[in-house]
N, C-alpha and C. Protein backbone atom coordinates (compact mmCIF):
# COMPACT_ATOMS: atom_id res chain seq x y z
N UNK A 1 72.48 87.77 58.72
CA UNK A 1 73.89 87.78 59.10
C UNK A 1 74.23 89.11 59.75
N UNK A 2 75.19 89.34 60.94
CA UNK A 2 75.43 90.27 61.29
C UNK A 2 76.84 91.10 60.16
N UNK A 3 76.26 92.43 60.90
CA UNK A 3 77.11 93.49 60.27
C UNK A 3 78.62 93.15 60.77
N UNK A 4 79.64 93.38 59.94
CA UNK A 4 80.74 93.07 60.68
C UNK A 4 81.23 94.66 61.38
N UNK A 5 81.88 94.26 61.89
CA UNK A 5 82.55 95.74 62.93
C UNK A 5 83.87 96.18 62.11
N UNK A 6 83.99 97.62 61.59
CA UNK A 6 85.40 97.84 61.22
C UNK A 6 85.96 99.07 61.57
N UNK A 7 85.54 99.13 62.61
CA UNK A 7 86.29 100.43 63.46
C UNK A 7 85.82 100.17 64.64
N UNK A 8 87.36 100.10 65.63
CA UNK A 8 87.71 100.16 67.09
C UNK A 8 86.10 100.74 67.55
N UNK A 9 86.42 101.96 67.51
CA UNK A 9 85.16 103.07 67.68
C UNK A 9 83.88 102.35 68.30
N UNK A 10 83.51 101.46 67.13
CA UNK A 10 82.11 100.55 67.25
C UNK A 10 82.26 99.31 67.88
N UNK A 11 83.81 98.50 67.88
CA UNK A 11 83.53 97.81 68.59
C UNK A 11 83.63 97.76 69.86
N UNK A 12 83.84 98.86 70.72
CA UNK A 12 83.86 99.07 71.49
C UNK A 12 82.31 98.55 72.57
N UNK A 13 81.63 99.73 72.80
CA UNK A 13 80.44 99.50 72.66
C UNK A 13 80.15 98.56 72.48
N UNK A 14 80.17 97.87 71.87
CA UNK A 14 79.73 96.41 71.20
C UNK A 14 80.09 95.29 72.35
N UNK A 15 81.89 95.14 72.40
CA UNK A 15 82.71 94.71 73.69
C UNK A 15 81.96 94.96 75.03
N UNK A 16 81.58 95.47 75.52
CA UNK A 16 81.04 96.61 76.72
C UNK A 16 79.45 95.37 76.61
N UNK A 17 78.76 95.81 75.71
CA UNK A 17 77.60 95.03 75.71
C UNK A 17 77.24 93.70 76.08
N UNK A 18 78.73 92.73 75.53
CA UNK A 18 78.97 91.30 75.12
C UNK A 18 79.71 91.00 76.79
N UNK A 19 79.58 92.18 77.35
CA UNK A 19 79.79 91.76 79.20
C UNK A 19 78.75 92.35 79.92
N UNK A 20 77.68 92.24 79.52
CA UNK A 20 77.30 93.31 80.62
C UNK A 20 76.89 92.84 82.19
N UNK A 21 76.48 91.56 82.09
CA UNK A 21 76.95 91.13 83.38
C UNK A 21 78.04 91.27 84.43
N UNK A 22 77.83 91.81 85.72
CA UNK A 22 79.09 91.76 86.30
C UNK A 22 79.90 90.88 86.97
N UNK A 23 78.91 89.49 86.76
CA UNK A 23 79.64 88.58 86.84
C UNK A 23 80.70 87.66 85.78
N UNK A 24 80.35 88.08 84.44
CA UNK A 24 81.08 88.43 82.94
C UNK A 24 82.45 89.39 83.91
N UNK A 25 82.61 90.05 83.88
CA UNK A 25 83.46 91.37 84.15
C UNK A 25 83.96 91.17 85.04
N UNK A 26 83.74 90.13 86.44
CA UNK A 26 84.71 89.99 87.30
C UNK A 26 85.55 88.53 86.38
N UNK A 27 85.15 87.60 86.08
CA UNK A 27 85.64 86.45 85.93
C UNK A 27 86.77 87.11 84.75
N UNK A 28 86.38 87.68 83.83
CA UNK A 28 87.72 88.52 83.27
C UNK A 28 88.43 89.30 84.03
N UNK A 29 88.37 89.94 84.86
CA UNK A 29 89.38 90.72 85.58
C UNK A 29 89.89 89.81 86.39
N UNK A 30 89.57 88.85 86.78
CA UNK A 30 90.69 87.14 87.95
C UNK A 30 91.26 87.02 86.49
N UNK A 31 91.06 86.60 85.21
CA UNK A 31 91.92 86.11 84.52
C UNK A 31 92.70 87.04 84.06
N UNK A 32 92.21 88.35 83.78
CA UNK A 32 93.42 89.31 83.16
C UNK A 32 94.42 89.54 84.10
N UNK A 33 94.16 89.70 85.54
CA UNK A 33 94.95 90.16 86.71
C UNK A 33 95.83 88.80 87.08
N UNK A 34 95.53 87.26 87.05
CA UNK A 34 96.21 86.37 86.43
C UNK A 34 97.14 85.97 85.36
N UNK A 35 96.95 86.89 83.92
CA UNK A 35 97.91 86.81 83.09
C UNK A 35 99.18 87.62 83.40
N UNK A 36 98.93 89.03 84.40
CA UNK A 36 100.32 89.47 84.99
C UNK A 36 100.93 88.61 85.75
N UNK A 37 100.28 88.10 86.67
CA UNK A 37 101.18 86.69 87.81
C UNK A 37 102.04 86.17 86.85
N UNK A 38 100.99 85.60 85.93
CA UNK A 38 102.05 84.55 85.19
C UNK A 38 102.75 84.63 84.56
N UNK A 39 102.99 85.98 83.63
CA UNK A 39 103.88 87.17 82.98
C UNK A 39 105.08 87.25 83.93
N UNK A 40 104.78 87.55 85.06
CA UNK A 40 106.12 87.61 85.69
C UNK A 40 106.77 86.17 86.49
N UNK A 41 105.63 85.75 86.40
CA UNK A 41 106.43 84.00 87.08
C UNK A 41 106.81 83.42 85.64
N UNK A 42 106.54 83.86 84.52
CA UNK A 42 107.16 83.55 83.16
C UNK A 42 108.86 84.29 83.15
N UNK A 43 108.76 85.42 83.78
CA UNK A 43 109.81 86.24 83.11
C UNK A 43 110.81 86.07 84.47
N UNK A 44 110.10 85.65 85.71
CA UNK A 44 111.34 85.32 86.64
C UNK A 44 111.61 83.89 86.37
N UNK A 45 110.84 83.32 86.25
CA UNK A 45 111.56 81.55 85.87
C UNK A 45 111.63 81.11 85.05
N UNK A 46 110.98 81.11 83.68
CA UNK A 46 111.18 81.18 82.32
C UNK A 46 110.27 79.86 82.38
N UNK A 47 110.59 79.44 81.03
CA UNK A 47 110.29 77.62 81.07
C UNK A 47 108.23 78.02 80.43
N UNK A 48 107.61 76.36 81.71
CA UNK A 48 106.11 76.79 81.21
C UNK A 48 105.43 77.34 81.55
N UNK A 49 105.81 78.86 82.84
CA UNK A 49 104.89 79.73 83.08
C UNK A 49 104.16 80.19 81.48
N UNK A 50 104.94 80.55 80.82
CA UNK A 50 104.34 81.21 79.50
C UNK A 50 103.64 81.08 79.18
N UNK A 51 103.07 79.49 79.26
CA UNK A 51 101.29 78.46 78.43
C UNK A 51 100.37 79.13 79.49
N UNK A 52 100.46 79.94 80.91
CA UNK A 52 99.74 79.64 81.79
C UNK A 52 99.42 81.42 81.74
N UNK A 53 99.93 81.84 81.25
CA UNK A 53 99.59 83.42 80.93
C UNK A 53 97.92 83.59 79.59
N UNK A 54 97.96 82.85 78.78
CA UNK A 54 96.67 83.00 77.94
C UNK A 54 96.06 82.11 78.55
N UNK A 55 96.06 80.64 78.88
CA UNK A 55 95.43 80.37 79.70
C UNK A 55 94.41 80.41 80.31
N UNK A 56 95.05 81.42 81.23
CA UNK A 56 94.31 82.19 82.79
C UNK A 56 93.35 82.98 81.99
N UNK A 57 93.67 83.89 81.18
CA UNK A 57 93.32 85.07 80.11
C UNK A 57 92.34 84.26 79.91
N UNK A 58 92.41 83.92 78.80
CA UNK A 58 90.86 83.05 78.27
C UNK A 58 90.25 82.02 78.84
N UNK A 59 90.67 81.01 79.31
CA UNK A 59 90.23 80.25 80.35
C UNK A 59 88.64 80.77 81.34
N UNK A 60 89.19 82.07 82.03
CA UNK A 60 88.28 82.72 82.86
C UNK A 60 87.19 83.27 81.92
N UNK A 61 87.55 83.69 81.06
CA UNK A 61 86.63 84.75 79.77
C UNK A 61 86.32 83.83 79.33
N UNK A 62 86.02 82.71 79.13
CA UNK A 62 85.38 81.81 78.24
C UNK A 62 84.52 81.39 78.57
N UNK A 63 85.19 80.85 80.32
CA UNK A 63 83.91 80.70 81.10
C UNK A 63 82.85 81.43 81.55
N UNK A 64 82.62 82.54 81.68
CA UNK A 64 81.98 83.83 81.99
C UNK A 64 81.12 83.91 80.81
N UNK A 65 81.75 83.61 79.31
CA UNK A 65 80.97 83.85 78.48
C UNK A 65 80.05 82.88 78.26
N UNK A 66 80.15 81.26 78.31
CA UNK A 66 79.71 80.33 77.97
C UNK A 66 78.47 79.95 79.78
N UNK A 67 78.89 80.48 80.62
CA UNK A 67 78.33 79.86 81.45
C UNK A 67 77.52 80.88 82.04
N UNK A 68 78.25 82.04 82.35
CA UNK A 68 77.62 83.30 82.70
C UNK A 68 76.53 84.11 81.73
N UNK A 69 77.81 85.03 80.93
CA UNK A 69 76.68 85.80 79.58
C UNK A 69 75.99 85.03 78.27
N UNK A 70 76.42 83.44 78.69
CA UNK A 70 75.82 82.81 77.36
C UNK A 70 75.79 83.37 76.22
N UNK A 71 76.71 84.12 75.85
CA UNK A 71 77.50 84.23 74.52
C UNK A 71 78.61 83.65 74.16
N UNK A 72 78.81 84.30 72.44
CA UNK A 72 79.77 83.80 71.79
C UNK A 72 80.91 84.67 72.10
N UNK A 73 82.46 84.53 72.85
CA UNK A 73 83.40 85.41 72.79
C UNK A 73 83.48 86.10 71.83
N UNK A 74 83.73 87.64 71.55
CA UNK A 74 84.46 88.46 70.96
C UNK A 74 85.64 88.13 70.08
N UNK A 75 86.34 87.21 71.23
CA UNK A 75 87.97 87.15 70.70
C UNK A 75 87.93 86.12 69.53
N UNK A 76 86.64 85.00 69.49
CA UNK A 76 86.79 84.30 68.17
C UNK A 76 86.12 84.69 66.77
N UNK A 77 86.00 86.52 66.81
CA UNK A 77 85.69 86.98 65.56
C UNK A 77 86.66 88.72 65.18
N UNK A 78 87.23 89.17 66.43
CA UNK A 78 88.01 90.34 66.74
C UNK A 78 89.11 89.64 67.67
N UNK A 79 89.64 89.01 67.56
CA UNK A 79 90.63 88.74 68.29
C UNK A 79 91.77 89.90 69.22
N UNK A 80 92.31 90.74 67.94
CA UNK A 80 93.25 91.37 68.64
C UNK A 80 92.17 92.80 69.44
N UNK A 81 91.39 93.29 68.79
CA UNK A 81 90.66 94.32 69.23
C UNK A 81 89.86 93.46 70.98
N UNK A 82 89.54 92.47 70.89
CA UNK A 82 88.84 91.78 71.95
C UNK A 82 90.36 91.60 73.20
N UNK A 83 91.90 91.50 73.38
CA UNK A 83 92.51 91.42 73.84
C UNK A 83 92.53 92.86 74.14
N UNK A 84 92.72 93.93 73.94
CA UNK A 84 93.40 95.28 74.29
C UNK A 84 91.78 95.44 74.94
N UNK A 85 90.47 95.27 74.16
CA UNK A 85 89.92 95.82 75.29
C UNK A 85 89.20 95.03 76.61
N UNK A 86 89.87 93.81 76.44
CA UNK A 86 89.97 93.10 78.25
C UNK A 86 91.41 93.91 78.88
N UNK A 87 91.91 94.23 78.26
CA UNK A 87 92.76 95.52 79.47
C UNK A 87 92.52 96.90 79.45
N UNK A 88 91.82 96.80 78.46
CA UNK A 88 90.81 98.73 78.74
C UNK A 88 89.65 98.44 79.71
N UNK A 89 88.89 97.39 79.59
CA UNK A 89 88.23 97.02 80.77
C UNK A 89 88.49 97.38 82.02
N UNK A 90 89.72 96.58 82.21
CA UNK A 90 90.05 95.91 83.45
C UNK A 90 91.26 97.13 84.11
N UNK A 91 91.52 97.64 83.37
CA UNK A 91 92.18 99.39 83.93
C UNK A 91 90.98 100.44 84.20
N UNK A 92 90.08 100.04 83.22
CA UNK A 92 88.84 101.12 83.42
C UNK A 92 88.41 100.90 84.85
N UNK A 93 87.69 99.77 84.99
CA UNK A 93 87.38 99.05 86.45
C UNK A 93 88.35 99.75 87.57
N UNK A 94 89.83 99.07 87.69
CA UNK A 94 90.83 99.24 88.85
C UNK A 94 90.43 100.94 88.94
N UNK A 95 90.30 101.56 87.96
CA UNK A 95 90.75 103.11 88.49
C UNK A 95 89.28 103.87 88.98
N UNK A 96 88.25 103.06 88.63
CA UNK A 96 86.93 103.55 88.66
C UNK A 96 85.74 104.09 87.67
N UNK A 97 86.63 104.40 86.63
CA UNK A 97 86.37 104.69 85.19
C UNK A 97 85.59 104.10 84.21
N UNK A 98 84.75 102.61 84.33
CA UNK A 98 84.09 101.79 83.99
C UNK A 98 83.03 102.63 83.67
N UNK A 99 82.48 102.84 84.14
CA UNK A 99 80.72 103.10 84.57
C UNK A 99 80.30 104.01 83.35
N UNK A 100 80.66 105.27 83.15
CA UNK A 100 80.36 105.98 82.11
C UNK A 100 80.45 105.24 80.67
N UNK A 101 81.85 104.35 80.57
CA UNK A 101 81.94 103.32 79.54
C UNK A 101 80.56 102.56 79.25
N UNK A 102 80.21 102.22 80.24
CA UNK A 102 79.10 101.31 80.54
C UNK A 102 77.39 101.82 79.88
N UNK A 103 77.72 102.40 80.57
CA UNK A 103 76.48 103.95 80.68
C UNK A 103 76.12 104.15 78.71
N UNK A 104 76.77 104.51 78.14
CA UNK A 104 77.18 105.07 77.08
C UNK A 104 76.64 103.79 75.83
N UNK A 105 77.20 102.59 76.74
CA UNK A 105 77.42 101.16 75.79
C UNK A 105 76.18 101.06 75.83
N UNK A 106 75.25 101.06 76.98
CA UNK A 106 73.81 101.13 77.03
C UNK A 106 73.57 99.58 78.35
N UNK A 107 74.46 99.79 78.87
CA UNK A 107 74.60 98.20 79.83
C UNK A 107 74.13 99.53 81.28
N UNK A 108 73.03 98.21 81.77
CA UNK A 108 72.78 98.58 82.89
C UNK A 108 74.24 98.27 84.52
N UNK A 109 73.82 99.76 84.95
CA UNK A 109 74.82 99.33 86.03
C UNK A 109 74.24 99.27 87.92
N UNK A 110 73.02 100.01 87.63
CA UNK A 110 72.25 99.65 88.93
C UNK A 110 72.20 98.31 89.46
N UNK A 111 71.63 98.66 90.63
CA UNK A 111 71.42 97.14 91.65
C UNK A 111 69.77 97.36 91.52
């Protein structure tokens, strides 16, 4: 049985690992960068944008995981820690900041 994770700290790393594909890592960043669309087409029109905000979110990450990294998601054993860091990701990424994350986690980033 695996060890369970009980500090951010470790699961970090851990998170980082459970993508290391970058085709894992784009299909989450279309869905995280999707849950803002729909965040604000929720908050300008109200109604069922709202269902279409997690959705997008997991929808994309599920698929990436199941089809791409052929793993088990994160989010169905860390849920809330697996949400904050698909947007530590996906800010890390936009600003350029990924890589050392990466580096560190022990995920290859060469071509």
């Amino acid at each position: 049985m695996a060890r369970t994770i009980t500090r951010y700290a470790d699961f970090w790393p851990y998170y980082l690992r459970e993508h290391a594909k970058p085709a894992t890592r784009r299909l989450h960043y279309i869905g995280t960068a999707l849950t803002f669309l729909f965040a604000a087409l929720a908050i300008l029109y109200g109604s069922w944008w709202w269902i279409a905000v997690p959705l997008a979110g997991y929808g994309f990450a599920w698929v990436a995981h199941f089809r791409v990294e052929r793993n088990r998601p994160a989010t169905f054993t860390y849920p809330l820690w697996s949400l904050v860091s698909d947007y530590r990701m996906f800010f890390l990424a936009l600003s350029g900041r990924l890589g050392p994350h990466l580096h560190r986690a022990g995920v290859a980033t060469g071509g």
